[in-house]
N, C-alpha and C. Protein backbone atom coordinates (compact mmCIF):
# COMPACT_ATOMS: atom_id res chain seq x y z
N UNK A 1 31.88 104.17 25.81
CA UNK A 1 32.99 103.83 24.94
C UNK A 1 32.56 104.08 23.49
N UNK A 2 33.47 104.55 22.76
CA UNK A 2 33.60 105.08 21.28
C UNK A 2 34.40 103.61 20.35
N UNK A 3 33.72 102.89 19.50
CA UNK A 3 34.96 102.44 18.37
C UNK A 3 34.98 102.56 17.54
N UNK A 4 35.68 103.07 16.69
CA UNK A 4 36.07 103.31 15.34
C UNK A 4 36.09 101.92 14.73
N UNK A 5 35.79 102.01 13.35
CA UNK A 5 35.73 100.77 12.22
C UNK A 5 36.78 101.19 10.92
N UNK A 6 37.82 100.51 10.83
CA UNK A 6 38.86 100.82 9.43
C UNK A 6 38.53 99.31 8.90
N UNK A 7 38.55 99.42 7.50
CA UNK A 7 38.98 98.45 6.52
C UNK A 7 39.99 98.63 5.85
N UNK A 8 40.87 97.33 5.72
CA UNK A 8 42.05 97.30 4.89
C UNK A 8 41.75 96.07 4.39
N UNK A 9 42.91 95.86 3.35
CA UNK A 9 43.40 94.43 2.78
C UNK A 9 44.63 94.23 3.16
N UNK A 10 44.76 92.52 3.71
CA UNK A 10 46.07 92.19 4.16
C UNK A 10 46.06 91.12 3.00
N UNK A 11 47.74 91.18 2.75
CA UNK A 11 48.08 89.90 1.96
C UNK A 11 49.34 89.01 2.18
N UNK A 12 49.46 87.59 1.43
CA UNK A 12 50.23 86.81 2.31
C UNK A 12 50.31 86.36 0.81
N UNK A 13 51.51 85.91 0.63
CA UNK A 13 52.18 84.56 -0.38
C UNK A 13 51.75 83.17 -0.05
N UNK A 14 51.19 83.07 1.11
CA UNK A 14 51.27 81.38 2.00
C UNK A 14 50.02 80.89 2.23
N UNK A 15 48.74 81.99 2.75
CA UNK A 15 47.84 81.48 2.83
C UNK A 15 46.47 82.79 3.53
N UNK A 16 45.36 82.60 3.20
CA UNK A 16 44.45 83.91 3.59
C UNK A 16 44.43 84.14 5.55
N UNK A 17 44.77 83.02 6.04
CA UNK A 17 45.18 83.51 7.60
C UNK A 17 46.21 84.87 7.85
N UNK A 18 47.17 84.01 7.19
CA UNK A 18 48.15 85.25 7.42
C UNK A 18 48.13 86.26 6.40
N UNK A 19 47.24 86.54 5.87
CA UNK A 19 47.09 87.73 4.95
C UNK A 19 45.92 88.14 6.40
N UNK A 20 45.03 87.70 6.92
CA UNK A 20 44.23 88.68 7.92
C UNK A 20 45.63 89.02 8.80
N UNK A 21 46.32 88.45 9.31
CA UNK A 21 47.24 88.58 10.36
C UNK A 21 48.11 89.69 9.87
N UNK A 22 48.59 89.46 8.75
CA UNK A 22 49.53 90.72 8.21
C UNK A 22 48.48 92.04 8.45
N UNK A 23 47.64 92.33 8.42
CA UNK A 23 46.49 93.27 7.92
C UNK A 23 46.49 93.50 9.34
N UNK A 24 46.16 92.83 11.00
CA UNK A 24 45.96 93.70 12.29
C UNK A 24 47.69 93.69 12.35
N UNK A 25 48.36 92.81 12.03
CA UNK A 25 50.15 93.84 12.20
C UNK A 25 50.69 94.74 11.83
N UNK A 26 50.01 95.61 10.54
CA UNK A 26 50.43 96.21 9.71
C UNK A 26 49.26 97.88 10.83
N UNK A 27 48.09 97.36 11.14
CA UNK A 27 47.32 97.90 11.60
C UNK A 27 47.61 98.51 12.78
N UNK A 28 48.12 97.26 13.90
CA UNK A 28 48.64 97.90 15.05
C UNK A 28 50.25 98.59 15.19
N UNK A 29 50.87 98.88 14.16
CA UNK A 29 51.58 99.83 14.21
C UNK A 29 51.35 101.05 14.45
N UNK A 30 50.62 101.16 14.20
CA UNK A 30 49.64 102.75 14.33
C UNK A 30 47.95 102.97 14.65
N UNK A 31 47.50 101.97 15.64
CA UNK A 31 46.33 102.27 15.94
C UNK A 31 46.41 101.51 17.41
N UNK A 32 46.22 101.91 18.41
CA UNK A 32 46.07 101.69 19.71
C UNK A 32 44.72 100.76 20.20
N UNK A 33 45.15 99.82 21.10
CA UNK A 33 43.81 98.99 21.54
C UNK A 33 42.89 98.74 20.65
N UNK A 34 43.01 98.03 19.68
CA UNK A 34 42.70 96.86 18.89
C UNK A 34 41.72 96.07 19.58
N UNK A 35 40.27 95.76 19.09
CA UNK A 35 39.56 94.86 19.89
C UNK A 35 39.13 93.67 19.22
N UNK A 36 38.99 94.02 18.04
CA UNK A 36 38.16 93.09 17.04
C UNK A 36 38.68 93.16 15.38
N UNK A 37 38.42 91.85 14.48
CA UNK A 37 38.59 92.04 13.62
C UNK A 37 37.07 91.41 12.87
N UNK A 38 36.75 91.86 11.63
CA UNK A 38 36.09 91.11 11.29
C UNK A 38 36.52 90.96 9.78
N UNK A 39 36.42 89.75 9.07
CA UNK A 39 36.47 89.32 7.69
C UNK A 39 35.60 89.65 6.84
N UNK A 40 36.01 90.35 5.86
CA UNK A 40 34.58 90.30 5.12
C UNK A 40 34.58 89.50 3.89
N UNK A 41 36.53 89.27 2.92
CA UNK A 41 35.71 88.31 2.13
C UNK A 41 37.38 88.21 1.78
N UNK A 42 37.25 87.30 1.43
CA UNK A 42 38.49 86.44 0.78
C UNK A 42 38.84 86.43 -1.09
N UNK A 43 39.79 86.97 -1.01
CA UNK A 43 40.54 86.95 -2.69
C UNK A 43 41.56 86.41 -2.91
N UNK A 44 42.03 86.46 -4.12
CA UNK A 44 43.59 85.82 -4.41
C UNK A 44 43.82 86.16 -5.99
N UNK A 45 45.00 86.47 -6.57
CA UNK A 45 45.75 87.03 -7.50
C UNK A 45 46.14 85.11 -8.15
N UNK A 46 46.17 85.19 -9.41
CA UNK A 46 46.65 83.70 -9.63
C UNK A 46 47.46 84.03 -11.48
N UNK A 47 48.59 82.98 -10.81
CA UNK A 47 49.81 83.42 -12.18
C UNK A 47 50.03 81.96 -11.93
N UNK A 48 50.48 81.63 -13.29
CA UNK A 48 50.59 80.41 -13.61
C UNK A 48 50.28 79.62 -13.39
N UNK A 49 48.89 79.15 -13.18
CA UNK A 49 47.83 78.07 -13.07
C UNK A 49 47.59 77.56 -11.55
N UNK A 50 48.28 78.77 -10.56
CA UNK A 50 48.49 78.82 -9.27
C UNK A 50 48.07 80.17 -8.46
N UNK A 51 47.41 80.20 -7.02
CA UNK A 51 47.38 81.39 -6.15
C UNK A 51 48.43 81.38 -6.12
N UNK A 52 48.62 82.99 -6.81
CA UNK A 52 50.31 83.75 -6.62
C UNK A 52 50.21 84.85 -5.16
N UNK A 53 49.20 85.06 -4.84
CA UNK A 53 48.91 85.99 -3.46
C UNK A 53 47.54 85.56 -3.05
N UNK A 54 47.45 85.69 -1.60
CA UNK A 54 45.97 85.67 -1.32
C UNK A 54 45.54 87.11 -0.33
N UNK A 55 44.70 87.67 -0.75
CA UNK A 55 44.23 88.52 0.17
C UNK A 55 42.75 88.34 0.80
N UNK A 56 43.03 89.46 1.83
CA UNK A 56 41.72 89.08 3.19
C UNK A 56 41.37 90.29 2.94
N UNK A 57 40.06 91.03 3.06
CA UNK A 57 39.36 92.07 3.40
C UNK A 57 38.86 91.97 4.60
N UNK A 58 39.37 93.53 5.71
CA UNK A 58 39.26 93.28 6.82
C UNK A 58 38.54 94.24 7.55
N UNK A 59 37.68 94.58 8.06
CA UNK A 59 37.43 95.50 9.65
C UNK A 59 37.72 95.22 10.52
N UNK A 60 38.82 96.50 11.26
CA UNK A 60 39.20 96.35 12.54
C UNK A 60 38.99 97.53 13.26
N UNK A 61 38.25 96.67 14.35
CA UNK A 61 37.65 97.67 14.93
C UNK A 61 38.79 98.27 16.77
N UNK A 62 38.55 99.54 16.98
CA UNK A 62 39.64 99.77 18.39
C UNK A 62 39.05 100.69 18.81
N UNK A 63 39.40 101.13 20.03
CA UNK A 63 38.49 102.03 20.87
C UNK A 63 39.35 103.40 20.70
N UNK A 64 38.28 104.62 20.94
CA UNK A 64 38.80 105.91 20.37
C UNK A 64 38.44 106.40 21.87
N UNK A 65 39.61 107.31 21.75
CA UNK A 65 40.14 107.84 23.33
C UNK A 65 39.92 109.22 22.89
N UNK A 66 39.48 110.05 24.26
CA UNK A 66 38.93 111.59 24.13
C UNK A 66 40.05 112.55 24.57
């Protein structure tokens, strides 16, 4: 077995979970058999004395077909 490794950033208004979650949904639109994700680090955008976005930095890893 072959897997490929992509990184993206997912982001969420609500909280850094669903900024990873947006990030493998946004992911499995277009990448087949999905196995793993891994986190690598947590951010957030802040406007008016508040997190206005939070983002996740992500590897997701899926198996590559011949």
């Amino acid at each position: 077995m072959v897997v490929k490794v992509i990184e993206l950033v997912g982001t969420s208004h609500h909280n850094w979970t669903e900024a990873v979650d947006n990030a493998v949904l946004e992911a499995s639109k277009t990448v087949d058999d999905i196995m793993g994700v891994e986190v690598t680090n947590f951010t957030a955008n802040v406007g008016k004395g508040h997190i206005a976005e939070y983002k996740a930095d992500v590897k997701i890893a899926f198996q590559v077909h011949h």
